[in-house]
N, C-alpha and C. Protein backbone atom coordinates (compact mmCIF):
# COMPACT_ATOMS: atom_id res chain seq x y z
N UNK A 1 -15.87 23.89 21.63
CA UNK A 1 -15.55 22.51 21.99
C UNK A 1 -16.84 21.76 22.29
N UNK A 2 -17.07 20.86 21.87
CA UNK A 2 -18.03 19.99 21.74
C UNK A 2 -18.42 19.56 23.27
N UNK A 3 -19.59 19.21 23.84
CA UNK A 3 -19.80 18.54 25.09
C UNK A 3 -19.30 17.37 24.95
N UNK A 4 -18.65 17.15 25.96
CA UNK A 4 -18.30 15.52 25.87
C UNK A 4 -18.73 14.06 27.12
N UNK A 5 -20.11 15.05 28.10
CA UNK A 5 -20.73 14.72 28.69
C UNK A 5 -21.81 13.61 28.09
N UNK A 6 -21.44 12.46 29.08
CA UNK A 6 -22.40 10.94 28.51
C UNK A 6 -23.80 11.18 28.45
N UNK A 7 -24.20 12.44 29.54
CA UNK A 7 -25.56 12.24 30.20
C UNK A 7 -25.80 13.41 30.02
N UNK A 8 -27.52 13.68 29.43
CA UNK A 8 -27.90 15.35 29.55
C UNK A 8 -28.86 14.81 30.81
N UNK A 9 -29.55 15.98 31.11
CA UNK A 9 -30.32 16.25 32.11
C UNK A 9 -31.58 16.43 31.85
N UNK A 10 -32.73 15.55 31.73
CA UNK A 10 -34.31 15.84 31.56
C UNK A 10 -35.32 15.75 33.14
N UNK A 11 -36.50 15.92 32.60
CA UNK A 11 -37.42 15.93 33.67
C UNK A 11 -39.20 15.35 32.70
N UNK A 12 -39.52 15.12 33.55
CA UNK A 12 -40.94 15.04 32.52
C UNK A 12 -41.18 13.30 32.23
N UNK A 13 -42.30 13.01 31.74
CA UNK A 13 -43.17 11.74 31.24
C UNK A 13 -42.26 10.79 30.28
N UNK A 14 -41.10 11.77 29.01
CA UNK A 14 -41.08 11.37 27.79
C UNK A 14 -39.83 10.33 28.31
N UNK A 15 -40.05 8.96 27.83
CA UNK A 15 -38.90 7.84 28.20
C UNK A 15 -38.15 7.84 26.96
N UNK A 16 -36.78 7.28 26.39
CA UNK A 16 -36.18 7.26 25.79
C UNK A 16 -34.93 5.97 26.43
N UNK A 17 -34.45 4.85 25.18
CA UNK A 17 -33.69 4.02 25.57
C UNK A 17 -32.10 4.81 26.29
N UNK A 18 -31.94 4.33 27.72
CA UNK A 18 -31.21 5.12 28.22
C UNK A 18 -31.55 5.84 28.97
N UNK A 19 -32.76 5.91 29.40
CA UNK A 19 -32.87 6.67 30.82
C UNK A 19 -32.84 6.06 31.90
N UNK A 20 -32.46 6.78 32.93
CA UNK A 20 -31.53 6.42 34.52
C UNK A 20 -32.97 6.43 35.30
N UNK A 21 -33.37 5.35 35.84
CA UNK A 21 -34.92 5.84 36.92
C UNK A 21 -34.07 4.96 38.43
N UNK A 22 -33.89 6.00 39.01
CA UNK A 22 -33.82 5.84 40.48
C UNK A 22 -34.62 5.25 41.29
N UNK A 23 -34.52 4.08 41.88
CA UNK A 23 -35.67 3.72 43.32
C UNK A 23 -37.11 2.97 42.87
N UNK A 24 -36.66 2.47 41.37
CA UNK A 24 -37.77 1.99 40.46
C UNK A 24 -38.41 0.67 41.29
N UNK A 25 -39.23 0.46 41.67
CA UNK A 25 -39.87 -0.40 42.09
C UNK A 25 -40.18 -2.17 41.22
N UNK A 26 -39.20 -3.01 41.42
CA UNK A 26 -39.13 -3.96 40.27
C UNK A 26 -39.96 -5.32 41.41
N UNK A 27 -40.70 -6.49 41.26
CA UNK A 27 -40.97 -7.65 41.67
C UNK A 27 -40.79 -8.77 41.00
N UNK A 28 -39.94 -9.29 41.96
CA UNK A 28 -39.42 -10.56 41.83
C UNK A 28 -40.42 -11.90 42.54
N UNK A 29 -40.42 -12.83 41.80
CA UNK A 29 -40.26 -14.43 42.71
C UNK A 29 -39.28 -14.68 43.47
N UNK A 30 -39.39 -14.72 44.31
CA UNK A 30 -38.19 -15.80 45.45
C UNK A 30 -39.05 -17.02 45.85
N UNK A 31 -39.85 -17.72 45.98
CA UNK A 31 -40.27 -18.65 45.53
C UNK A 31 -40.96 -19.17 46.44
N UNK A 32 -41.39 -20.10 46.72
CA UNK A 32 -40.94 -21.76 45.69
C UNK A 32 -41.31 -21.67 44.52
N UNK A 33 -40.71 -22.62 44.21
CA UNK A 33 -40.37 -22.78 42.49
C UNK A 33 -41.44 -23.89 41.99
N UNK A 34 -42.54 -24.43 42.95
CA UNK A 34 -43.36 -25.39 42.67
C UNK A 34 -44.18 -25.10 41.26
N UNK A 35 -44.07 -26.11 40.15
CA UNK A 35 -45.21 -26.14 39.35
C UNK A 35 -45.91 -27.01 39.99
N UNK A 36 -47.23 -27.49 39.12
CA UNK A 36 -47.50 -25.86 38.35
C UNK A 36 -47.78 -25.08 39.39
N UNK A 37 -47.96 -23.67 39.11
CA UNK A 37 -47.46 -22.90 39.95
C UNK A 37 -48.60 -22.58 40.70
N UNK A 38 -48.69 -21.92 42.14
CA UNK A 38 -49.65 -22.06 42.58
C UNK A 38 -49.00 -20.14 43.70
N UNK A 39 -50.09 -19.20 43.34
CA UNK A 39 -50.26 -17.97 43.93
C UNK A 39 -50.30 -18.19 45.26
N UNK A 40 -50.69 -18.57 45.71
CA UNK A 40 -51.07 -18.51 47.25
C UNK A 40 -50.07 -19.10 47.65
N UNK A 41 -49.27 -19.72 47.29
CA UNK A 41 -47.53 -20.94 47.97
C UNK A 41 -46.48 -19.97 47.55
N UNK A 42 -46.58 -18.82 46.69
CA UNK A 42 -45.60 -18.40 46.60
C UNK A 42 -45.56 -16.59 46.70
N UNK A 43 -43.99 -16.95 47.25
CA UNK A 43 -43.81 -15.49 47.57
C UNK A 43 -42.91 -14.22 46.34
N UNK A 44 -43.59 -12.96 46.95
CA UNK A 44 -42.78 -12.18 45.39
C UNK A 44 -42.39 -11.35 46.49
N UNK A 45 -40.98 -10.14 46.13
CA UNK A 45 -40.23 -9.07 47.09
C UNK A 45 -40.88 -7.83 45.99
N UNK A 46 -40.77 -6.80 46.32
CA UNK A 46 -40.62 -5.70 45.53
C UNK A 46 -39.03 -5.28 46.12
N UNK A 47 -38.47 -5.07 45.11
CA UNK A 47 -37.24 -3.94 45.23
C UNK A 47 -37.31 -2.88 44.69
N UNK A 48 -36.72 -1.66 45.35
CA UNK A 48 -36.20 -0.67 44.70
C UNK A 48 -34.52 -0.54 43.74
N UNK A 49 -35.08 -0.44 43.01
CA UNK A 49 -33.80 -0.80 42.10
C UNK A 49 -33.36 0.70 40.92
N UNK A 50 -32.24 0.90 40.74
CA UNK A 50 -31.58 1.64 39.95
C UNK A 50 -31.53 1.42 38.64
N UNK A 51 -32.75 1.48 37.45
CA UNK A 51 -32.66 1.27 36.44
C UNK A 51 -32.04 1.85 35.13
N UNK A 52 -31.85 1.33 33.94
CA UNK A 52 -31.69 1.95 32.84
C UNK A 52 -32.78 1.06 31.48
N UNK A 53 -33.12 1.91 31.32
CA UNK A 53 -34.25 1.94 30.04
C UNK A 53 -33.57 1.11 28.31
N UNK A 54 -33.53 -0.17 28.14
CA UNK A 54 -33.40 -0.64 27.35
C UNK A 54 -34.13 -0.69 25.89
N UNK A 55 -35.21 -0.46 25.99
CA UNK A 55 -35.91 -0.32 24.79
C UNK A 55 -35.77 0.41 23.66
N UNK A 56 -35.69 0.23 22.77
CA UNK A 56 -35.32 1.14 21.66
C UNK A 56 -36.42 2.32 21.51
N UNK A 57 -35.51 3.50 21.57
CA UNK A 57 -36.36 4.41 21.76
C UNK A 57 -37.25 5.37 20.61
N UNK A 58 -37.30 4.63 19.61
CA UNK A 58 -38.16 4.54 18.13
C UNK A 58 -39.68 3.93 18.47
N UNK A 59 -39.31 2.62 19.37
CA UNK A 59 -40.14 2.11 19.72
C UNK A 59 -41.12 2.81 21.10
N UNK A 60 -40.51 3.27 22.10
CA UNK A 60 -41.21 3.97 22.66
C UNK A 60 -41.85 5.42 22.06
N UNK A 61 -41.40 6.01 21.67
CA UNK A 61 -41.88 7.59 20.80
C UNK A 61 -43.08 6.98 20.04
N UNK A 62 -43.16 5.83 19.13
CA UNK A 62 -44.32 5.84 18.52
C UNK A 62 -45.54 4.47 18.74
N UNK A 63 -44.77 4.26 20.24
CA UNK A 63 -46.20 3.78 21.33
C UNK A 63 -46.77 2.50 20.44
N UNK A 64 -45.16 1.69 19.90
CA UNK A 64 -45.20 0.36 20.09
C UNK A 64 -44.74 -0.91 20.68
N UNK A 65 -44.41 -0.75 22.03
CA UNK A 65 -44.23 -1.51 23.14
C UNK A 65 -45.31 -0.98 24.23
N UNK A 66 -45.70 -2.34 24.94
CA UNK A 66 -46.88 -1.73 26.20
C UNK A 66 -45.99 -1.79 27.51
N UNK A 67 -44.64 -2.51 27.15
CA UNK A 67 -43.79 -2.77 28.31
C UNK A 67 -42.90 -2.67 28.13
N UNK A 68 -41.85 -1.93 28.92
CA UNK A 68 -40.76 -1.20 28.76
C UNK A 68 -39.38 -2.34 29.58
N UNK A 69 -38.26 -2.93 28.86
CA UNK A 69 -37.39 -3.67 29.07
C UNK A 69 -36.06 -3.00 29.94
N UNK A 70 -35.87 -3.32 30.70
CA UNK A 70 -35.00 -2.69 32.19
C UNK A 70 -33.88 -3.51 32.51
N UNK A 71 -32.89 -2.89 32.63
CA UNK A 71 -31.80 -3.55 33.03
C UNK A 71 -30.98 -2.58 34.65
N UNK A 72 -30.76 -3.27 35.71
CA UNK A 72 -30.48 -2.59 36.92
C UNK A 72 -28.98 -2.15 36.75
N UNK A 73 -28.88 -1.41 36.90
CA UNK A 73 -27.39 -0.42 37.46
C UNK A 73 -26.89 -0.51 38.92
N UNK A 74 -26.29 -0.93 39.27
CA UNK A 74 -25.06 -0.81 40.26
C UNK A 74 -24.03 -0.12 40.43
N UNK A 75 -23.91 0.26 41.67
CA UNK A 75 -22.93 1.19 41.82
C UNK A 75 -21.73 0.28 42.14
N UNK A 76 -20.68 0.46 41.50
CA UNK A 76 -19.29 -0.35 41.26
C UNK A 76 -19.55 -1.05 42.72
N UNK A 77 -18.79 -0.25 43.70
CA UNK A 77 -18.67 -0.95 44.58
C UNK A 77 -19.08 -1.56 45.76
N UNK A 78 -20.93 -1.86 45.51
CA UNK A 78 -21.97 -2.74 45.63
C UNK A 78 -21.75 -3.86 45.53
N UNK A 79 -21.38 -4.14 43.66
CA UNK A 79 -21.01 -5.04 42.30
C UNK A 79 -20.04 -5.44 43.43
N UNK A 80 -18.96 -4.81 43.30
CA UNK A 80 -17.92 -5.32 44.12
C UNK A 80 -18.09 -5.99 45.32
N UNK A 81 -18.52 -5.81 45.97
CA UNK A 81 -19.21 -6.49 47.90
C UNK A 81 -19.77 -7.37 47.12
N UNK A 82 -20.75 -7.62 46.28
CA UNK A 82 -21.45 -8.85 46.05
C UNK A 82 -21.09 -10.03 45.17
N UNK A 83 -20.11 -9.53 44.36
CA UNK A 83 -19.57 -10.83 43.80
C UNK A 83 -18.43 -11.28 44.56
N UNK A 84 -17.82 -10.58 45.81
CA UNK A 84 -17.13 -11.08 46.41
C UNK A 84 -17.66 -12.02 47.55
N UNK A 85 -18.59 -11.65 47.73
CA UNK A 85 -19.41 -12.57 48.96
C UNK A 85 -20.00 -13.52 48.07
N UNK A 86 -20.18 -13.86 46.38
CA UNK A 86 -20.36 -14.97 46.16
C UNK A 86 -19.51 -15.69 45.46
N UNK A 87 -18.53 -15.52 45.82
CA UNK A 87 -16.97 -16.07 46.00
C UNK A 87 -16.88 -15.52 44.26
N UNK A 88 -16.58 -14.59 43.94
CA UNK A 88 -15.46 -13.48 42.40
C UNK A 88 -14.98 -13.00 43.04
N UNK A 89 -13.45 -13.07 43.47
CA UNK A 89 -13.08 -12.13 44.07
C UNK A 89 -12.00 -11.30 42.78
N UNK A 90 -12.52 -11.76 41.37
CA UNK A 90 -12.14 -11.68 40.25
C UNK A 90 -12.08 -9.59 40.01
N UNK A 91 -13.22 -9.70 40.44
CA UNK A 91 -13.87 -8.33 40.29
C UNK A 91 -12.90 -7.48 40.70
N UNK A 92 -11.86 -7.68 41.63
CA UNK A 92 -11.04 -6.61 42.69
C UNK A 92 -9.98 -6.77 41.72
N UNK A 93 -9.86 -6.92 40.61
CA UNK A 93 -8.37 -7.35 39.99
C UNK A 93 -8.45 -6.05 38.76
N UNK A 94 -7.38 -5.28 38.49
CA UNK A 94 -6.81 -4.72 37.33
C UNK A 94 -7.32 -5.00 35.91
N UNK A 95 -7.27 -6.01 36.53
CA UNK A 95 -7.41 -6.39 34.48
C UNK A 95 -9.53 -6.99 34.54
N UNK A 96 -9.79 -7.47 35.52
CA UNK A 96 -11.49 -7.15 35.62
C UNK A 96 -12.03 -5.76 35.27
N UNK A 97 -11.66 -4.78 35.64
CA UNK A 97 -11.51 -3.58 35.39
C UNK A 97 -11.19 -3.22 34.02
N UNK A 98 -10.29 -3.25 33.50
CA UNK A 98 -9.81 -3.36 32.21
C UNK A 98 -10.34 -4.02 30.95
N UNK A 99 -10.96 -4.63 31.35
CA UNK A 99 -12.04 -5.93 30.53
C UNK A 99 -13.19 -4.83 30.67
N UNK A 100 -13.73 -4.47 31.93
CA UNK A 100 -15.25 -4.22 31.66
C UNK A 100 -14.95 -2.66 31.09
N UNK A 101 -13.78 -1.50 30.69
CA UNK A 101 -13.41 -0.45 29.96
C UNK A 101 -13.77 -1.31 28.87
N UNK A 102 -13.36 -2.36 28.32
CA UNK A 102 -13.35 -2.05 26.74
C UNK A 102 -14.13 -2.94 26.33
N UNK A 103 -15.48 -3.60 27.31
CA UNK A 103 -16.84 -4.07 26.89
C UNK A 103 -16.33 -5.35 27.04
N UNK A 104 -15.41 -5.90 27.53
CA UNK A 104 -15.22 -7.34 27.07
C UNK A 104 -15.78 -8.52 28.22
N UNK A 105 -16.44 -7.74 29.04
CA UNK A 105 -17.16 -8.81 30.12
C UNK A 105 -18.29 -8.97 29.46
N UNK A 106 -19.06 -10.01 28.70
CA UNK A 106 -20.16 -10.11 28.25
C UNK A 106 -21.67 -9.87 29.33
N UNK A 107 -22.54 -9.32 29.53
CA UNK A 107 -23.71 -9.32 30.48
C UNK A 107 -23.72 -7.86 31.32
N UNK A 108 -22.64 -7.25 31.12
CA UNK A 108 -22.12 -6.25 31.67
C UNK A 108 -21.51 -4.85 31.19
N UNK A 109 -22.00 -3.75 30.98
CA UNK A 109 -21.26 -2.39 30.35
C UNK A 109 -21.31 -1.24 31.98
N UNK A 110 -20.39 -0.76 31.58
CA UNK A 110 -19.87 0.48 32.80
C UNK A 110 -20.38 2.19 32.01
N UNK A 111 -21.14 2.80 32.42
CA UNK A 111 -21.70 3.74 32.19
C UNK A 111 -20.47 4.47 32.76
N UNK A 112 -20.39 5.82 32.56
CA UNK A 112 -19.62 6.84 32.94
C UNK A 112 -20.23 7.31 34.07
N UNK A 113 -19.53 7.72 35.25
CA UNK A 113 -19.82 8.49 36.66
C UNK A 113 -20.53 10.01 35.91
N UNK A 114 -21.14 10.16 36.97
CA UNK A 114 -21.81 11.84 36.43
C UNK A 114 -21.33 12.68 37.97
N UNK A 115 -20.74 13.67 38.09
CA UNK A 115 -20.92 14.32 39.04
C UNK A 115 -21.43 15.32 39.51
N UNK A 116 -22.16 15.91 38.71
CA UNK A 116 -23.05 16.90 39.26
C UNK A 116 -24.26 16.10 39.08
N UNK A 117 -25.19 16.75 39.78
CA UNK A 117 -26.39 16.65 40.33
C UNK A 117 -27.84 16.40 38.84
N UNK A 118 -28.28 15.27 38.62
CA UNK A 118 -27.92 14.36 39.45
C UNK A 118 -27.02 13.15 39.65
N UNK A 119 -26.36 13.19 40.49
CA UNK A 119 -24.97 12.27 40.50
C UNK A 119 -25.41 10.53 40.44
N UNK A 120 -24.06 10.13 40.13
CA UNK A 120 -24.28 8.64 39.38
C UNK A 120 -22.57 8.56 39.52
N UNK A 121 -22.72 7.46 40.34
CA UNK A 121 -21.05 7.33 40.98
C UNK A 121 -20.57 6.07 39.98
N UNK A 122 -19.54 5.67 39.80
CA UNK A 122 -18.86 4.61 38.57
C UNK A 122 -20.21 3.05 38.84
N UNK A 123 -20.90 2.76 37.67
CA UNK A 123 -21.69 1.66 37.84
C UNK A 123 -21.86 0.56 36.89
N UNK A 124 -22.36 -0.70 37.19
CA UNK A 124 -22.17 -1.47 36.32
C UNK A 124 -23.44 -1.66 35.57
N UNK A 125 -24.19 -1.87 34.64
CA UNK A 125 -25.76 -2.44 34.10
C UNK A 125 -25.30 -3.72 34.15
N UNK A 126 -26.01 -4.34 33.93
CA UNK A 126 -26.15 -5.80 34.28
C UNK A 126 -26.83 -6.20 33.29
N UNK A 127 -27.12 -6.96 32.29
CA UNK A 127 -27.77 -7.60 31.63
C UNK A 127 -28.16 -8.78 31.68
N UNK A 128 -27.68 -9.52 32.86
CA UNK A 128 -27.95 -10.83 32.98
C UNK A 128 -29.50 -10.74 34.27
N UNK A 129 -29.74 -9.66 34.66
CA UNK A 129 -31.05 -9.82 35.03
C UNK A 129 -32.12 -8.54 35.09
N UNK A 130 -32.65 -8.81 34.28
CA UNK A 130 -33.51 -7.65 33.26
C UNK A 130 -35.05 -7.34 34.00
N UNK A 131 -36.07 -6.70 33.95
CA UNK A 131 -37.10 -6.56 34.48
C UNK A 131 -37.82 -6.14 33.01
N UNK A 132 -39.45 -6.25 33.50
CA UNK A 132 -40.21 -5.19 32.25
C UNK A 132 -41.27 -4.87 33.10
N UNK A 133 -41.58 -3.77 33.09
CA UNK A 133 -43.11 -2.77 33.30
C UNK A 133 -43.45 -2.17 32.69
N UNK A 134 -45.02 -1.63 32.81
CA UNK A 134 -45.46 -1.49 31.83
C UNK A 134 -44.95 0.05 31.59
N UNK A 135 -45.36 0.88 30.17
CA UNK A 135 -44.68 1.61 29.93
C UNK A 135 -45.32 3.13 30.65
N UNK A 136 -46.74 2.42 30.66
CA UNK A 136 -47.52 3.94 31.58
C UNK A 136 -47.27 3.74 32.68
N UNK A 137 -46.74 2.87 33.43
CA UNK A 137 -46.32 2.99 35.01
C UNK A 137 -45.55 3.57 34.85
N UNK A 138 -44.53 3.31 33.99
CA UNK A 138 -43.00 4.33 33.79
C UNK A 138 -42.60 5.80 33.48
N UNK A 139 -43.91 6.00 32.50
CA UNK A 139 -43.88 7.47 32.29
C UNK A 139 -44.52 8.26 33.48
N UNK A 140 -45.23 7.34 34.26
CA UNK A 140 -45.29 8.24 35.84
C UNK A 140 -44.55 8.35 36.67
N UNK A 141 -43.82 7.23 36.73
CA UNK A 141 -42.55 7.07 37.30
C UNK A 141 -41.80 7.57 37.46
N UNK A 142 -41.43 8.35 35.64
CA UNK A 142 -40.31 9.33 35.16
C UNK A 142 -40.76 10.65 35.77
N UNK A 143 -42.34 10.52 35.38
CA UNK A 143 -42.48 12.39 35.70
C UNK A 143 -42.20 12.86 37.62
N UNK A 144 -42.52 11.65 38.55
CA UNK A 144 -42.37 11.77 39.35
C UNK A 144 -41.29 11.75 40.08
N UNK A 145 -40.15 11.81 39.22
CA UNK A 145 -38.37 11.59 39.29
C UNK A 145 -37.72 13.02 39.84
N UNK A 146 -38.40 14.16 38.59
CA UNK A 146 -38.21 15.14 38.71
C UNK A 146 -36.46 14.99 37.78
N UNK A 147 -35.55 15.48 37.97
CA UNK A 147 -34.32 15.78 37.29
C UNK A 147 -33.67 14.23 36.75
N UNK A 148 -33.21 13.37 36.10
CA UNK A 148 -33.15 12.16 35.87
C UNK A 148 -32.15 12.12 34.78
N UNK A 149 -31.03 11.69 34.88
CA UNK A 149 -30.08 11.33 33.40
C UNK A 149 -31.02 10.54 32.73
N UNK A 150 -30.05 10.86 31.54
CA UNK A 150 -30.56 9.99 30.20
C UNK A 150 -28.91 10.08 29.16
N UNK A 151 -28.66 9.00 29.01
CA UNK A 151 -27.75 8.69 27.92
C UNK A 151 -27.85 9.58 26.80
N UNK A 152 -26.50 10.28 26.23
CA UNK A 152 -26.93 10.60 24.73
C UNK A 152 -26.31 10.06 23.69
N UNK A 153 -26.53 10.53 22.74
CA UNK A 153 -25.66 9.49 21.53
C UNK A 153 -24.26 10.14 21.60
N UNK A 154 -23.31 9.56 21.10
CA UNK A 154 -23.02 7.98 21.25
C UNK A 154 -23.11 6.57 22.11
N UNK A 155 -23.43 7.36 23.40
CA UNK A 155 -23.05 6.06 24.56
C UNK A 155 -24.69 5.43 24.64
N UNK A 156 -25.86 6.15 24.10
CA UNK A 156 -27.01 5.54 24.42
C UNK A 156 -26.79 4.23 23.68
N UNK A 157 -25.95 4.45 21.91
CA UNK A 157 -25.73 3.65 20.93
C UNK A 157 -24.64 2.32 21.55
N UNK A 158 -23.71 2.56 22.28
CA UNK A 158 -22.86 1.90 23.10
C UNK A 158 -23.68 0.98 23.90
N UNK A 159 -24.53 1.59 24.65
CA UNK A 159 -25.52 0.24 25.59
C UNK A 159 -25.92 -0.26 24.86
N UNK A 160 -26.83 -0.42 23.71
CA UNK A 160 -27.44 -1.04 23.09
C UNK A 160 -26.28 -1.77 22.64
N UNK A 161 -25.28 -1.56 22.05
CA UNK A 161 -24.37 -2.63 21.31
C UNK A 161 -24.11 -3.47 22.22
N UNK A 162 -23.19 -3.02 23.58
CA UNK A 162 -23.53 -3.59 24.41
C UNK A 162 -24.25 -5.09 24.62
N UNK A 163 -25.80 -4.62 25.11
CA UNK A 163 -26.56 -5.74 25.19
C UNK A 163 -26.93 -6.48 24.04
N UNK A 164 -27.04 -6.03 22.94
CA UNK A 164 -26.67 -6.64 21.57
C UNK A 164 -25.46 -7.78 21.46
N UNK A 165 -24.73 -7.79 21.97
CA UNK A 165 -23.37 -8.27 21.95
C UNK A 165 -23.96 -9.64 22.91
N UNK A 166 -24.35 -9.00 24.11
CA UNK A 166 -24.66 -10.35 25.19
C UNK A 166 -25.44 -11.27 25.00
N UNK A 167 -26.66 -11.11 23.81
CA UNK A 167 -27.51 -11.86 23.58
C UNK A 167 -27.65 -12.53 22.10
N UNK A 168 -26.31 -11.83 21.32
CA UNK A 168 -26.09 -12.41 19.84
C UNK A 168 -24.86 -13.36 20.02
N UNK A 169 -24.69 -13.68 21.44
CA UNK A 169 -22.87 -14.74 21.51
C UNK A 169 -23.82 -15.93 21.06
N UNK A 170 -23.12 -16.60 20.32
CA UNK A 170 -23.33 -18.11 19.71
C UNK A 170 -21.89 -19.37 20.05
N UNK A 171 -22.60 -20.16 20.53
CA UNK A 171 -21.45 -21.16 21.07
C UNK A 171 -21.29 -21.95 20.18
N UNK A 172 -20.56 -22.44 19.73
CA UNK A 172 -20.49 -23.22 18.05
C UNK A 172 -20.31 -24.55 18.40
N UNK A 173 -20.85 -25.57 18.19
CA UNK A 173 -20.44 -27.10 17.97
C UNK A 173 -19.25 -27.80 18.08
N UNK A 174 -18.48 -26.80 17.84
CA UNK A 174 -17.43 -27.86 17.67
C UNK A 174 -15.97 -26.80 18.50
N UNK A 175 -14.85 -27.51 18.25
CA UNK A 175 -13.36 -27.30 19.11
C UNK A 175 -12.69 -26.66 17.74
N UNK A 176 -12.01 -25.14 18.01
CA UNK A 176 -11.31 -25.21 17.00
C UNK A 176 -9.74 -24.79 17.70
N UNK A 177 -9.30 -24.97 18.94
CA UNK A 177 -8.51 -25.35 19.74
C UNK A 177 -7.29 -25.80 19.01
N UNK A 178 -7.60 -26.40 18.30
CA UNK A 178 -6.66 -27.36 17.54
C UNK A 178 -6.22 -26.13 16.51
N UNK A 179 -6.22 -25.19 15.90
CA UNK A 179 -6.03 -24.14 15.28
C UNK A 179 -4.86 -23.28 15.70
N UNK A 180 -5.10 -23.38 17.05
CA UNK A 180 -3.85 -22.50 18.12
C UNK A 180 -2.53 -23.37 17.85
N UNK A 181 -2.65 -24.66 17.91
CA UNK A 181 -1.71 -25.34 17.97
C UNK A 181 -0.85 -26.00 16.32
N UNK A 182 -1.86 -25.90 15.48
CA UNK A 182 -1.19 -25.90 13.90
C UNK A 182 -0.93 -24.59 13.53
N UNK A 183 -1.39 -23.35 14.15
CA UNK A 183 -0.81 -22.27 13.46
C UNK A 183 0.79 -21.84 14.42
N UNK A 184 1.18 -22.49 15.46
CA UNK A 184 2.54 -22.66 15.78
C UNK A 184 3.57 -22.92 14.63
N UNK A 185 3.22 -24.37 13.98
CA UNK A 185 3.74 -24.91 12.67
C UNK A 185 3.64 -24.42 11.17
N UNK A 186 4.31 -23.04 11.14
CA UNK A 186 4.21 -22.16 9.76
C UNK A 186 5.33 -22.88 9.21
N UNK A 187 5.51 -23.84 7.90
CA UNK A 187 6.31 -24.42 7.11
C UNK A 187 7.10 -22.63 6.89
């Protein structure tokens, strides 16, 4: 019987699109937002953040990206506390749930829980706010992880469609609204 486990288990330097980096150190602006912009007026946070490795991993193996594209992972019910405190209380509903099973929340895919060690409880990626570092910070990063998921195929192929999906939506010009309502009227 075939494994039917999302996630193998590595250790070591080598990154691949789809790897899990724990406690990743990401910096942000919180601001001011003054242009032009001025260093000394403004402030940056470092977070530790729960990443997953976006980059196509063709592109990392033959060491043509210098910066590696990141998208943060959440643990469901984080996601949950925080879009409820910014008033979604959408998120707590059946069918929110149901939507983000079958990919249909755009900005957003649900990785599979892992329970053994190392564990990864039900989480969301996020695509609507992405990070990049560079790629040799990361491969130290990784080696200094020690045990670390990594996606395998099929589901590594799944994130990528995924975020593929969130950044190929096209809003079209025009109303075709009117379609719903003449295809009522089948002569």
């Amino acid at each position: 019987m075939p494994d039917k486990s999302w996630y193998e288990t590595v250790d070591g330097a080598s990154l691949l699109q789809g790897d899990i980096l724990v406690g990743c150190p990401v910096t942000i602006i919180t601001g001011p937002w003054n242009c032009p912009f001025n260093f000394q007026e403004t402030a940056f946070e470092t977070l530790e953040a729960t990443v997953i490795v976006l980059t196509q991993s063709c592109d990392l193996e033959n060491d043509k990206v210098e910066f590696v594209l990141l998208a943060p992972v959440t643990e469901w019910a984080s996601m949950v506390r925080q879009e409820i405190q910014a008033g979604n209380s959408a998120v707590k509903s059946r069918d929110f749930r149901r939507k983000l099973v079958d990919g249909a929340i755009p900005g957003l895919s649900l990785p599979h829980k892992h329970d053994a060690l190392p564990k990864l409880e039900w989480s969301v990626v996020n695509f609507r706010r992405l990070y990049t570092l560079p790629k040799s910070f990361l491969q130290q990063y990784a080696q200094s992880q020690g045990l670390r998921l990594r996606l395998r195929s099929p589901y590594r192929e799944h994130l990528a469609q995924a975020f593929a999906r969130y950044f190929m939506r096209v809003g079209l010009p025009y109303d075709a609204k009117a379609f719903e309502k003449e295809g009522e009227v089948i002569p």
